[in-house]
PDB file of N, CA and C in Angstrom:
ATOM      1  N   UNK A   1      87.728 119.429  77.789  1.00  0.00           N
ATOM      2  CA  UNK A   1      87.409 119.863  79.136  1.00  0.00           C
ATOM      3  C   UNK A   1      86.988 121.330  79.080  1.00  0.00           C
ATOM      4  N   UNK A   2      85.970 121.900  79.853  1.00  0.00           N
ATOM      5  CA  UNK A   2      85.405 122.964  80.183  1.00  0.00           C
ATOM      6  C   UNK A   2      86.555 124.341  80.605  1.00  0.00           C
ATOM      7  N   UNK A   3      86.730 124.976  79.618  1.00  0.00           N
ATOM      8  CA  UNK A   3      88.030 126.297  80.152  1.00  0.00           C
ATOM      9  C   UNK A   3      88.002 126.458  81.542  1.00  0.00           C
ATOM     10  N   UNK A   4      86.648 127.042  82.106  1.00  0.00           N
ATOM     11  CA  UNK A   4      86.245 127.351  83.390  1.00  0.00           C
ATOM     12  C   UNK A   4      87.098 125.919  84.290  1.00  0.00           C
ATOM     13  N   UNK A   5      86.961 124.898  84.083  1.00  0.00           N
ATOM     14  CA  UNK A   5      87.196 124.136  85.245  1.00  0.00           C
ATOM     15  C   UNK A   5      88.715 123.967  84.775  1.00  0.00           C
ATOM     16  N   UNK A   6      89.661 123.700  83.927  1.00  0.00           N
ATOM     17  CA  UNK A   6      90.740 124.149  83.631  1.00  0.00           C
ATOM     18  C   UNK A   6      91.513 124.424  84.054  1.00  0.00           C
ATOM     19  N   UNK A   7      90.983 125.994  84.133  1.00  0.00           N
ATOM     20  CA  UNK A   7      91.930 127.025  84.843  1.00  0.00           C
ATOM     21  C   UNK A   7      91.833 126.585  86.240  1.00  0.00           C
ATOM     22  N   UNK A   8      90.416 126.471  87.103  1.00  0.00           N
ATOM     23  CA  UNK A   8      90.467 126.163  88.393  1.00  0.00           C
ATOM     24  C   UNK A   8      91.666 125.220  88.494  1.00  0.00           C
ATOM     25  N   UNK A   9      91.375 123.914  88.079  1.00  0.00           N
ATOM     26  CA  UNK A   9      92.277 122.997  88.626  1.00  0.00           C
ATOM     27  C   UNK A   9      93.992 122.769  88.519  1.00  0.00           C
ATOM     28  N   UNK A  10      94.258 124.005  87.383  1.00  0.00           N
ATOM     29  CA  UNK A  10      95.304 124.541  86.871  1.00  0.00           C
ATOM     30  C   UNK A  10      96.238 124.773  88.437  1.00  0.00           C
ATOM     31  N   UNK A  11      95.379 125.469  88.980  1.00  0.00           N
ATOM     32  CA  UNK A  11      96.182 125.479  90.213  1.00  0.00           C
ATOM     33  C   UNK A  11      96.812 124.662  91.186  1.00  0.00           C
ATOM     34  N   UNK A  12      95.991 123.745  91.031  1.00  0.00           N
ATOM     35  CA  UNK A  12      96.119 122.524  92.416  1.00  0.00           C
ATOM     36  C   UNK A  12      97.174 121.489  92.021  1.00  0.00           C
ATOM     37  N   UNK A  13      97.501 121.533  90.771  1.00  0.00           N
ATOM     38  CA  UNK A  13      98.226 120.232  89.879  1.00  0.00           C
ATOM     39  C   UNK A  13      99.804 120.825  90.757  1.00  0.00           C
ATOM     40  N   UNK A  14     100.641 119.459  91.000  1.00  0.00           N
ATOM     41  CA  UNK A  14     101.528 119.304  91.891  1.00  0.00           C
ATOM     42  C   UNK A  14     102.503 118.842  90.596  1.00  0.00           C
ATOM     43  N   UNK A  15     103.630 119.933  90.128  1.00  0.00           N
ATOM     44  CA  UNK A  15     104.110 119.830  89.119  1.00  0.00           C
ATOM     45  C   UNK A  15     105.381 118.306  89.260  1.00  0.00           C
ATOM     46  N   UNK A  16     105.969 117.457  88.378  1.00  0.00           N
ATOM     47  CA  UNK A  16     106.891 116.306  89.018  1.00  0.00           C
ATOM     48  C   UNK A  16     106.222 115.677  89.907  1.00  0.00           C
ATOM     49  N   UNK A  17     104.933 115.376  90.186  1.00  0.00           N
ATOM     50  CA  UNK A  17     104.862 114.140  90.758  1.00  0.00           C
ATOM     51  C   UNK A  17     104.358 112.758  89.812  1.00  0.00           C
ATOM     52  N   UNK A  18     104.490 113.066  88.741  1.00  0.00           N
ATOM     53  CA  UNK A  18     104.247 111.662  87.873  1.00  0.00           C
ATOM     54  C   UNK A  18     105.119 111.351  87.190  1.00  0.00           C
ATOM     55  N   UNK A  19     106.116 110.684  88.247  1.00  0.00           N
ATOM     56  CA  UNK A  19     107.623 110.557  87.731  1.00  0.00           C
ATOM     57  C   UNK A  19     108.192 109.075  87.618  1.00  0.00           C
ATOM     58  N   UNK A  20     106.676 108.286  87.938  1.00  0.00           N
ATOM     59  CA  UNK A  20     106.912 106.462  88.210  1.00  0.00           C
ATOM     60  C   UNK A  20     105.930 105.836  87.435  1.00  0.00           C
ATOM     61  N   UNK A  21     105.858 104.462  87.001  1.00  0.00           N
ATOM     62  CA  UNK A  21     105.278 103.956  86.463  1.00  0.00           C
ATOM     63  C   UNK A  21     104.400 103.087  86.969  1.00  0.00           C
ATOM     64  N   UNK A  22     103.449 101.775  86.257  1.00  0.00           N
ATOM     65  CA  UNK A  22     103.279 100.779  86.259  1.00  0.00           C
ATOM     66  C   UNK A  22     104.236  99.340  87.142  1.00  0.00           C
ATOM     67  N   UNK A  23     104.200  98.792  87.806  1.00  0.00           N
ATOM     68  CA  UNK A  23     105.327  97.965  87.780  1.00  0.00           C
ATOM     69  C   UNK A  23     106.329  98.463  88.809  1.00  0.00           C
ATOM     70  N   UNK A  24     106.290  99.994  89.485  1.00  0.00           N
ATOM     71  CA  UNK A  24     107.403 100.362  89.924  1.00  0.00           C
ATOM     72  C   UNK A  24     107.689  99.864  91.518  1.00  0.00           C
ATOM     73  N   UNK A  25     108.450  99.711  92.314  1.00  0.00           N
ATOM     74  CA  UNK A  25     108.222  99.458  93.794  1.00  0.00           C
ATOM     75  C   UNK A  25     108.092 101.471  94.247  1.00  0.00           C
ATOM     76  N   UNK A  26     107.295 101.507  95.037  1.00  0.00           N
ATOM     77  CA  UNK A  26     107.632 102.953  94.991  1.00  0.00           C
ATOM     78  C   UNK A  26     107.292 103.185  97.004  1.00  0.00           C
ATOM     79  N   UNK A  27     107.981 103.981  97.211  1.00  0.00           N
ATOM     80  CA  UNK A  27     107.418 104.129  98.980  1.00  0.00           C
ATOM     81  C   UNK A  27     106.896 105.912  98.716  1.00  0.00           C
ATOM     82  N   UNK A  28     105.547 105.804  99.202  1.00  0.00           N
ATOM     83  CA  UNK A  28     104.687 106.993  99.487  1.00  0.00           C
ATOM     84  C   UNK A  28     105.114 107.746 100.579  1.00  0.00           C
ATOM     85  N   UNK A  29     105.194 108.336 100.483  1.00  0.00           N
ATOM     86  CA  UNK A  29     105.099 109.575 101.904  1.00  0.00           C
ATOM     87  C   UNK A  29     103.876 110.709 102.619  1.00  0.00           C
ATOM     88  N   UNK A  30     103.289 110.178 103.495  1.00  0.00           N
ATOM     89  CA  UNK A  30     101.658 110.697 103.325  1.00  0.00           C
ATOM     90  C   UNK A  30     101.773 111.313 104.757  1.00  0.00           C
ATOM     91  N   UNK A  31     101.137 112.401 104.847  1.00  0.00           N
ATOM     92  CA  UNK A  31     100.798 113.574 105.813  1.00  0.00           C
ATOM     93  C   UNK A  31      99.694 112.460 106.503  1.00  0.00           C
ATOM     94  N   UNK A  32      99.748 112.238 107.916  1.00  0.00           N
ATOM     95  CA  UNK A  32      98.738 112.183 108.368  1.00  0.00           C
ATOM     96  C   UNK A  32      98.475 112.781 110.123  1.00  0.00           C
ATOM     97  N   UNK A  33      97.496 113.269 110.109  1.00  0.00           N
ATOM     98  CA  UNK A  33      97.172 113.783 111.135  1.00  0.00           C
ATOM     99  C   UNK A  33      96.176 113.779 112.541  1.00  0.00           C
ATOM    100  N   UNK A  34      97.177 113.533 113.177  1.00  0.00           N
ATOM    101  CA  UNK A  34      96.256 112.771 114.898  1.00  0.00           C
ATOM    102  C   UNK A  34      96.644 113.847 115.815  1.00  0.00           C
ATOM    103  N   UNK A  35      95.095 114.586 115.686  1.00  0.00           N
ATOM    104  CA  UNK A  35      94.500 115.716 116.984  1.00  0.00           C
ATOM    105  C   UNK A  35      95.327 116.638 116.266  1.00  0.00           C
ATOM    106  N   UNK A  36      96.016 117.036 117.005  1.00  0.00           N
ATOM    107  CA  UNK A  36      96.751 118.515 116.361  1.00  0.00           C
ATOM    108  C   UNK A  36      98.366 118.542 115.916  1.00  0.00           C
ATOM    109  N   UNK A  37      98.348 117.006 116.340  1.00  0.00           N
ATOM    110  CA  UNK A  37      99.984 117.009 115.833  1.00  0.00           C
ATOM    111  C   UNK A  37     100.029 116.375 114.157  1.00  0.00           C
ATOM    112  N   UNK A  38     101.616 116.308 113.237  1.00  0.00           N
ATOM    113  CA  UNK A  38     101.405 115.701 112.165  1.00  0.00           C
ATOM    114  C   UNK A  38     102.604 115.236 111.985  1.00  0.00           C
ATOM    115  N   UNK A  39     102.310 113.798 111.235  1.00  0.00           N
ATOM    116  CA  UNK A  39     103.317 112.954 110.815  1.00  0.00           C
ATOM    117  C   UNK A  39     103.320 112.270 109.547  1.00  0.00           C
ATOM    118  N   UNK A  40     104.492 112.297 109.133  1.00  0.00           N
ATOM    119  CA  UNK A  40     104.720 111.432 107.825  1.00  0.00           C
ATOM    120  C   UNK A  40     104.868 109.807 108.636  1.00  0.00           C
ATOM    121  N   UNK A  41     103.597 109.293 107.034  1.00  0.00           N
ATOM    122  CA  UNK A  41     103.946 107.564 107.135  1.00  0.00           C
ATOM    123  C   UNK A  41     104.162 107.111 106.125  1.00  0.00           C
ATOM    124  N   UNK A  42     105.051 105.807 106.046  1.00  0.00           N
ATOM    125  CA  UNK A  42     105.923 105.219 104.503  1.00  0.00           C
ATOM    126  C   UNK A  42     104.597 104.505 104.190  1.00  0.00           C
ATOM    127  N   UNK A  43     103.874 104.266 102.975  1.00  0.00           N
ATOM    128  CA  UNK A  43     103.570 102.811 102.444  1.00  0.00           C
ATOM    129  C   UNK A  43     104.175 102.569 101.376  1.00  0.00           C
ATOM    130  N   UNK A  44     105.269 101.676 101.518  1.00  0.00           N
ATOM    131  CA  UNK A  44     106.032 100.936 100.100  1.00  0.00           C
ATOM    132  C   UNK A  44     105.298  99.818  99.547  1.00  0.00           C
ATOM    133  N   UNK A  45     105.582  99.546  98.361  1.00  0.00           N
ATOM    134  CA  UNK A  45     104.740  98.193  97.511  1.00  0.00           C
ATOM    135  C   UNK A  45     105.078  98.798  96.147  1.00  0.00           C
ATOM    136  N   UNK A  46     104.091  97.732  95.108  1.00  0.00           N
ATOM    137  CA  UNK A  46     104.058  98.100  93.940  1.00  0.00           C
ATOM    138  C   UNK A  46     103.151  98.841  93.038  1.00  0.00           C
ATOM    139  N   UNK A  47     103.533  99.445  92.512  1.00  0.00           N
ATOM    140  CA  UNK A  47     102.013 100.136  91.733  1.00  0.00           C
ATOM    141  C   UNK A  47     101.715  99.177  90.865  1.00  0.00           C
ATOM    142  N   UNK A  48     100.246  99.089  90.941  1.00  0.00           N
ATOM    143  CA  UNK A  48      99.463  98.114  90.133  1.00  0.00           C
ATOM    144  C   UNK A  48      98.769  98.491  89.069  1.00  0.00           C
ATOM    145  N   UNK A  49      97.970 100.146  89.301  1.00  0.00           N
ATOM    146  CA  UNK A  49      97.413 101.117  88.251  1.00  0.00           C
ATOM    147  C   UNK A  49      97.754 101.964  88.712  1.00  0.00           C
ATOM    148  N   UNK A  50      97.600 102.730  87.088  1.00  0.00           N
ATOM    149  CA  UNK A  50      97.672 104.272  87.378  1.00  0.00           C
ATOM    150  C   UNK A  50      96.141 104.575  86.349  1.00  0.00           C
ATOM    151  N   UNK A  51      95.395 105.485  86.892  1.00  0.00           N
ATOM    152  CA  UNK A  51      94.149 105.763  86.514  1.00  0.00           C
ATOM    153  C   UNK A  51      94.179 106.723  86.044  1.00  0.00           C
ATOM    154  N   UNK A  52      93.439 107.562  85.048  1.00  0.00           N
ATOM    155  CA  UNK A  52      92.565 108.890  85.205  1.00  0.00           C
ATOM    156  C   UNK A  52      94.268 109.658  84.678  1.00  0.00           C
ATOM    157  N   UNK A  53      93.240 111.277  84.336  1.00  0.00           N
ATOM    158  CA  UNK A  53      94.304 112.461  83.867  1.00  0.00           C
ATOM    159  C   UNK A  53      94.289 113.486  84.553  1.00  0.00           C
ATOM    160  N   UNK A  54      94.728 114.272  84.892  1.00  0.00           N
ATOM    161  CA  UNK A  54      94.555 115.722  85.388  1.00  0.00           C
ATOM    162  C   UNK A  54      94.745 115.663  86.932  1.00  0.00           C
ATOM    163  N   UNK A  55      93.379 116.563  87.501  1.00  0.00           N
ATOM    164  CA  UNK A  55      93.294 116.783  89.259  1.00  0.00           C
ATOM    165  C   UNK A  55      92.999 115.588  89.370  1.00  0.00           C
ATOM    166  N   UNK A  56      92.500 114.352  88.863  1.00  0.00           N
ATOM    167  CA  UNK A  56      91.615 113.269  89.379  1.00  0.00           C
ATOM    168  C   UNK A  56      92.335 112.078  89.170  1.00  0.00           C
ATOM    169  N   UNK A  57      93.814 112.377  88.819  1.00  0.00           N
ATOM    170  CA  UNK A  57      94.467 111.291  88.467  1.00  0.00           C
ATOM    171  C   UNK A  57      94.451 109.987  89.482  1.00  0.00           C
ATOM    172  N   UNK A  58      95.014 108.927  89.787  1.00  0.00           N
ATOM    173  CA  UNK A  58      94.779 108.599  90.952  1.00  0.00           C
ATOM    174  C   UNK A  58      96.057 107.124  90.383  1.00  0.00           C
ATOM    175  N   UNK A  59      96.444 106.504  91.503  1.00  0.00           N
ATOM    176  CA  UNK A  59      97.265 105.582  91.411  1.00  0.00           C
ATOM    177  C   UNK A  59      97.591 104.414  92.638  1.00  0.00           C
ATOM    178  N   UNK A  60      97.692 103.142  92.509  1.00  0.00           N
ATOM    179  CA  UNK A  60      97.295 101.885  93.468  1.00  0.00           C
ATOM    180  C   UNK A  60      98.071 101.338  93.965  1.00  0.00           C
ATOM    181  N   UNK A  61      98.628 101.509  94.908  1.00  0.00           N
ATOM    182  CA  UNK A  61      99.667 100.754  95.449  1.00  0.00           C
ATOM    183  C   UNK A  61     100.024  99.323  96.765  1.00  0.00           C
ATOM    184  N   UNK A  62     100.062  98.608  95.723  1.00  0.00           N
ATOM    185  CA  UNK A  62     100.141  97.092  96.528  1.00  0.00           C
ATOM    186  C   UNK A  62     101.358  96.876  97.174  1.00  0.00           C
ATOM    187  N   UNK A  63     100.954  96.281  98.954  1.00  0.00           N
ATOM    188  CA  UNK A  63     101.933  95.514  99.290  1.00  0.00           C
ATOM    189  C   UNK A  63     101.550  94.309 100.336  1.00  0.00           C
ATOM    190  N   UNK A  64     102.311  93.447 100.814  1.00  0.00           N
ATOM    191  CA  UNK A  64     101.313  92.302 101.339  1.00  0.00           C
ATOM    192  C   UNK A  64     102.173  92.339 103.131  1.00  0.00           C
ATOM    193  N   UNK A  65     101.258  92.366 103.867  1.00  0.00           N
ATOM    194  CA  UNK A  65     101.478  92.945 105.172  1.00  0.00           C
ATOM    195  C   UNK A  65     101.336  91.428 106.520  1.00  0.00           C
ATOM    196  N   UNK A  66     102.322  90.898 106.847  1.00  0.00           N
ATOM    197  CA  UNK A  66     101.517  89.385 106.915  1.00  0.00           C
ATOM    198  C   UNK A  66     100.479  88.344 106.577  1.00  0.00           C
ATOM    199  N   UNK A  67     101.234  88.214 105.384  1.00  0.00           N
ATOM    200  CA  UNK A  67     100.745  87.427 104.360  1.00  0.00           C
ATOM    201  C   UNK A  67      99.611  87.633 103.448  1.00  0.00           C
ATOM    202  N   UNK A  68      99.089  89.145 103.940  1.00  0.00           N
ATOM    203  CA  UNK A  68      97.647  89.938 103.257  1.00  0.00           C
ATOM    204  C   UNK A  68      97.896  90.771 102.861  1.00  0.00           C
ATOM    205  N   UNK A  69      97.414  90.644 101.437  1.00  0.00           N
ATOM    206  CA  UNK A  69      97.845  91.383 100.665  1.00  0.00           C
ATOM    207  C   UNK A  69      97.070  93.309 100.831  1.00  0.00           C
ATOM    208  N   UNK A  70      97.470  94.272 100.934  1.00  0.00           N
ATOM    209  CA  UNK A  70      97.191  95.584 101.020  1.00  0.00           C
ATOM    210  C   UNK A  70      96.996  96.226 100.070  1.00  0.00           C
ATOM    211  N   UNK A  71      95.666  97.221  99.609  1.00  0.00           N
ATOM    212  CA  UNK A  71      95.827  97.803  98.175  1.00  0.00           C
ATOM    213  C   UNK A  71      95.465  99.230  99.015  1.00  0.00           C
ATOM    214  N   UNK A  72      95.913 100.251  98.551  1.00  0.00           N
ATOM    215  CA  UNK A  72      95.760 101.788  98.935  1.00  0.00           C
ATOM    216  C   UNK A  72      95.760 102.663  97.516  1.00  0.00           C
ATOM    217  N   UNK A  73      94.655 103.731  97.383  1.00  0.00           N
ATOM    218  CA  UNK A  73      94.401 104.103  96.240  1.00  0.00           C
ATOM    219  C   UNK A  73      94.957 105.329  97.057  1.00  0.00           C
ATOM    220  N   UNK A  74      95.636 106.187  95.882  1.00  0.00           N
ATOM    221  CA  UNK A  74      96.377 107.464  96.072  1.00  0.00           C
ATOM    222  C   UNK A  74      96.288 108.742  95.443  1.00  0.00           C
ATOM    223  N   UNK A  75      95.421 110.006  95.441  1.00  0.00           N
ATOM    224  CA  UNK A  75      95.416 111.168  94.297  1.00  0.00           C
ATOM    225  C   UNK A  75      96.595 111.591  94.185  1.00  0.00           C
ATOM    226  N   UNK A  76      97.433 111.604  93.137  1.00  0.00           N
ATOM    227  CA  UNK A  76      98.257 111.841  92.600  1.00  0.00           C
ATOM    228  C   UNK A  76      98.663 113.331  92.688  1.00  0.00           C
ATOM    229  N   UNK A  77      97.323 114.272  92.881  1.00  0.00           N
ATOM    230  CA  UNK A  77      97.687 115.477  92.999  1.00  0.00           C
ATOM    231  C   UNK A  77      97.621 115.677  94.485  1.00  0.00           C
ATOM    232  N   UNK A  78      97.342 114.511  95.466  1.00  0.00           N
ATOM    233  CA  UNK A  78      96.675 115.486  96.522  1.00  0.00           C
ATOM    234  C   UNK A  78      97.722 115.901  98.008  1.00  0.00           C
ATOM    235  N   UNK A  79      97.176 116.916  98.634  1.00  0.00           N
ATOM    236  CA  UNK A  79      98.488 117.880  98.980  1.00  0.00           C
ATOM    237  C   UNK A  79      98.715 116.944 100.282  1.00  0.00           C
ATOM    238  N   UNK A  80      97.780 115.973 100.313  1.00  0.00           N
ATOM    239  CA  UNK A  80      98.821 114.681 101.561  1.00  0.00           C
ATOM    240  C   UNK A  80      99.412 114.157 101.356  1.00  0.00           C
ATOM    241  N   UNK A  81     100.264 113.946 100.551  1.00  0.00           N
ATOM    242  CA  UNK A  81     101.718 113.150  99.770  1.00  0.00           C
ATOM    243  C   UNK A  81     102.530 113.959  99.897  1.00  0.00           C
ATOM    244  N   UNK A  82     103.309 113.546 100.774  1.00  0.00           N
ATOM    245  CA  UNK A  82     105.001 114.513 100.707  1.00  0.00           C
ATOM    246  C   UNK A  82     105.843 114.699  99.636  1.00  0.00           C
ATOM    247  N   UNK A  83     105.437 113.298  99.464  1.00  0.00           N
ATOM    248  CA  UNK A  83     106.378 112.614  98.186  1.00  0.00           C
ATOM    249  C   UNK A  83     106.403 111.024  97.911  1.00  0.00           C
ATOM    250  N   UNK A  84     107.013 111.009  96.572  1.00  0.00           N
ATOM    251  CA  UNK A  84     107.178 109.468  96.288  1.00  0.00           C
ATOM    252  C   UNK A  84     108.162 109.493  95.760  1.00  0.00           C
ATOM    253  N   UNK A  85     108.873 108.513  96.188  1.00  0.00           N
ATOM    254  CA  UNK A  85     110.378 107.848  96.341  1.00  0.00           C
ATOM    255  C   UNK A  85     109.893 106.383  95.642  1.00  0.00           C
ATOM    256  N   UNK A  86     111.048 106.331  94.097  1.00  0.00           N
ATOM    257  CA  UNK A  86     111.160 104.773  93.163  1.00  0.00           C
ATOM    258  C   UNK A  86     111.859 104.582  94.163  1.00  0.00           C
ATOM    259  N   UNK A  87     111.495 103.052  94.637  1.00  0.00           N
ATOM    260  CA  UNK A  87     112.761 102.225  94.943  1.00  0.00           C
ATOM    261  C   UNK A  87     113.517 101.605  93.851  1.00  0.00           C
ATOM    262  N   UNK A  88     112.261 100.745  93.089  1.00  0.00           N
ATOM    263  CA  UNK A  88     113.132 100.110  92.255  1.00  0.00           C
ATOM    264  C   UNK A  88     112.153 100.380  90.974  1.00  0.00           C
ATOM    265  N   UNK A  89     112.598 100.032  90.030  1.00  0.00           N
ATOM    266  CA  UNK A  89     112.453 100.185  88.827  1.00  0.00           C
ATOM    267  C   UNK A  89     111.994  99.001  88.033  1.00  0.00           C
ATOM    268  N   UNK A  90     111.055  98.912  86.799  1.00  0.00           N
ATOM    269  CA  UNK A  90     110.988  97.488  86.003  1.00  0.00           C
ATOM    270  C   UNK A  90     110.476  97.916  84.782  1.00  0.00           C
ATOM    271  N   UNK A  91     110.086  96.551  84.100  1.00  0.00           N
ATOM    272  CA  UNK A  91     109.747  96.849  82.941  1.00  0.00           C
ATOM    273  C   UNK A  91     108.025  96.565  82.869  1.00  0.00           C
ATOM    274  N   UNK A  92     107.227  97.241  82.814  1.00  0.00           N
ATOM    275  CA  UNK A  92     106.038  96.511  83.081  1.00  0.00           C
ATOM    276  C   UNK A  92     105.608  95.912  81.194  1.00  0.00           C
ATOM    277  N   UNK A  93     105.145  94.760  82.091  1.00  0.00           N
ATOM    278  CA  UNK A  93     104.562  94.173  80.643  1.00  0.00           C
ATOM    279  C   UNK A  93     102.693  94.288  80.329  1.00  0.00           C
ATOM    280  N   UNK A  94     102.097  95.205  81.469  1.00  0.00           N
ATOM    281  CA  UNK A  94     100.489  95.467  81.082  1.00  0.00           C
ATOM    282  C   UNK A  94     100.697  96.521  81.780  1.00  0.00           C
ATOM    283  N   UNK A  95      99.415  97.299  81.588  1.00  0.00           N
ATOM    284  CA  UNK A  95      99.223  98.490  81.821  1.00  0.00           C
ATOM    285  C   UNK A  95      98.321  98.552  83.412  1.00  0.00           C
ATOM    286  N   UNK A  96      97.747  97.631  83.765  1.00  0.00           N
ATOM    287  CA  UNK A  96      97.818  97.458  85.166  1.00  0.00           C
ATOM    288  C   UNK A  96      97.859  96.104  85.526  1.00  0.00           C
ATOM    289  N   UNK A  97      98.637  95.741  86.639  1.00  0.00           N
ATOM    290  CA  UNK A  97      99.029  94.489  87.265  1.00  0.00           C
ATOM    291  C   UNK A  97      98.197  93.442  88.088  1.00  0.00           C
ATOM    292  N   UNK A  98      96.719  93.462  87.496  1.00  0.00           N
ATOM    293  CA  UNK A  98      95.791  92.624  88.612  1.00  0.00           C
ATOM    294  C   UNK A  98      96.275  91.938  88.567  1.00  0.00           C
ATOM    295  N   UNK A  99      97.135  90.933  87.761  1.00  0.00           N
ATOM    296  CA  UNK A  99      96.993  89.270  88.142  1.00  0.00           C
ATOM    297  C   UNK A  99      97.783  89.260  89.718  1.00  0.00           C
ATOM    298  N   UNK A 100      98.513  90.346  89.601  1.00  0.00           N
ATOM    299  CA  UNK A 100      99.436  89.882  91.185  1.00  0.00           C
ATOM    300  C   UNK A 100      98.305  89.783  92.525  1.00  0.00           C
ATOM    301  N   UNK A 101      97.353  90.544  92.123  1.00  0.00           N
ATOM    302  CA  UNK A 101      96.380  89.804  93.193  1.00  0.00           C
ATOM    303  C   UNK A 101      96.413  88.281  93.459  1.00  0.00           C
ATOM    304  N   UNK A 102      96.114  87.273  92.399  1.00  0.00           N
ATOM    305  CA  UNK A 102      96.003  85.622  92.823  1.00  0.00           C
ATOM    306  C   UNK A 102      96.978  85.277  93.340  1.00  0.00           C
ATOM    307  N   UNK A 103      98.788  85.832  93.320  1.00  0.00           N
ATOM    308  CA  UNK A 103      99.835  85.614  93.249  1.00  0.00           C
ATOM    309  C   UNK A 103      99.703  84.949  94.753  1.00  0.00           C
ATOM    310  N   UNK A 104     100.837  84.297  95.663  1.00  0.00           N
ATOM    311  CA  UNK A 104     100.921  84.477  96.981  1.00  0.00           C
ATOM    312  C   UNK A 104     102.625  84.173  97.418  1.00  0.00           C
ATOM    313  N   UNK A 105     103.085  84.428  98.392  1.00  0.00           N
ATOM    314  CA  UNK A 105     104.096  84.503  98.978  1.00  0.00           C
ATOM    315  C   UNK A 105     105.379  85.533  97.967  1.00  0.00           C
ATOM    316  N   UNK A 106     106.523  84.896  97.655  1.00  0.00           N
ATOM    317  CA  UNK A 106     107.349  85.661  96.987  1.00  0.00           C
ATOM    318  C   UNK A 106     107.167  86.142  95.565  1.00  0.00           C
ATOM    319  N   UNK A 107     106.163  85.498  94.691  1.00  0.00           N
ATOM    320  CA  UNK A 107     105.767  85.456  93.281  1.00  0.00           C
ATOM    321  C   UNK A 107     104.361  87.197  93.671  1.00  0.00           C
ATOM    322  N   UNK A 108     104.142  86.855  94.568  1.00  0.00           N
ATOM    323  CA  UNK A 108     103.123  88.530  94.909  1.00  0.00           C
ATOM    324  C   UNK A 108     103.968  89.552  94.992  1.00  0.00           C
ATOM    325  N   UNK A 109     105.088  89.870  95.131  1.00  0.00           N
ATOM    326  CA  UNK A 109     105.832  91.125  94.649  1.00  0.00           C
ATOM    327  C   UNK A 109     106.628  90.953  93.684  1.00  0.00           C
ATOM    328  N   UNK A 110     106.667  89.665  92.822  1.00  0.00           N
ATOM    329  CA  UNK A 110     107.573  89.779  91.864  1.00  0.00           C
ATOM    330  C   UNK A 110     107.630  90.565  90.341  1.00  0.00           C
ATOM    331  N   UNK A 111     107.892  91.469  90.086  1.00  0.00           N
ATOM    332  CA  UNK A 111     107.867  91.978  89.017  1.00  0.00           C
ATOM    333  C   UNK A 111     109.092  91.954  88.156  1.00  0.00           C
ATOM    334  N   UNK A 112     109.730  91.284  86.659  1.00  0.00           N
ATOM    335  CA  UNK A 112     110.642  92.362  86.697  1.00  0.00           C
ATOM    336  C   UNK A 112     111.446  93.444  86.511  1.00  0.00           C
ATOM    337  N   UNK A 113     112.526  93.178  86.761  1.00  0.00           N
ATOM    338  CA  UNK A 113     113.306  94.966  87.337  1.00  0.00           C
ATOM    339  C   UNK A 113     114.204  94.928  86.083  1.00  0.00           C
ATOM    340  N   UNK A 114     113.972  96.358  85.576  1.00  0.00           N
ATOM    341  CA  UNK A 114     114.479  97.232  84.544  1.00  0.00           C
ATOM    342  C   UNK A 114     116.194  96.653  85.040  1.00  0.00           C
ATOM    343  N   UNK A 115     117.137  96.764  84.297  1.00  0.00           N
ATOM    344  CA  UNK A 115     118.228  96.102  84.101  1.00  0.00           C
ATOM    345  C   UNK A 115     119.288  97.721  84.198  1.00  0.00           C
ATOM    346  N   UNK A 116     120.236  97.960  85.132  1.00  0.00           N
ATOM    347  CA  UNK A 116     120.778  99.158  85.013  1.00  0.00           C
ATOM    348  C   UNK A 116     122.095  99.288  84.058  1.00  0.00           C
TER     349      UNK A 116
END
């Protein structure tokens, strides 16, 4: 990577937020803003990918919302995430989870969970 762009983006990187995996149930916490007021909203589900390195990282989070399934792509660095909260934990067995797309009813969130 180019020093010059580097250093720029050196700044913007949001230190501890890539603290979940593949496989994980995780609930987002996202800034959003209507007119002049602002509020945090949850989207929980599973991460399906995690993409990319650096400022451009980015990560996918599935959940199925009456009976349809929801995908939301997320920058990992970007300063509208409050935070992300694991719910639960697993073992992933690929490095991203399309097949749970074909999945339907209880087998579409099933992943499983890391053993405590």
């Amino acid at each position: 990577m180019n020093p010059v762009i580097r250093e720029i983006t050196a700044g913007r990187l949001i230190v501890d937020r890539d603290h979940f995996k593949v496989g994980d149930g995780v609930e987002v916490h996202v800034k959003v803003r209507e007119g002049d007021k602002e509020r945090i909203q949850i989207f929980s589900g599973i991460v399906i990918a995690k993409k990319h390195a650096g400022i451009s990282a980015t990560f996918t989070v599935r959940r199925m919302v009456a009976g349809e399934g929801v995908e939301r792509i997320f920058p990992v660095h970007s300063p509208s995430i409050a935070r992300i909260e694991v719910e639960r934990e697993s073992v992933p067995m690929r490095a991203k989870l399309y097949y749970i797309r074909q999945r339907v009813g209880k087998d579409a969130m099933k992943v499983r969970e890391k053993k405590r």
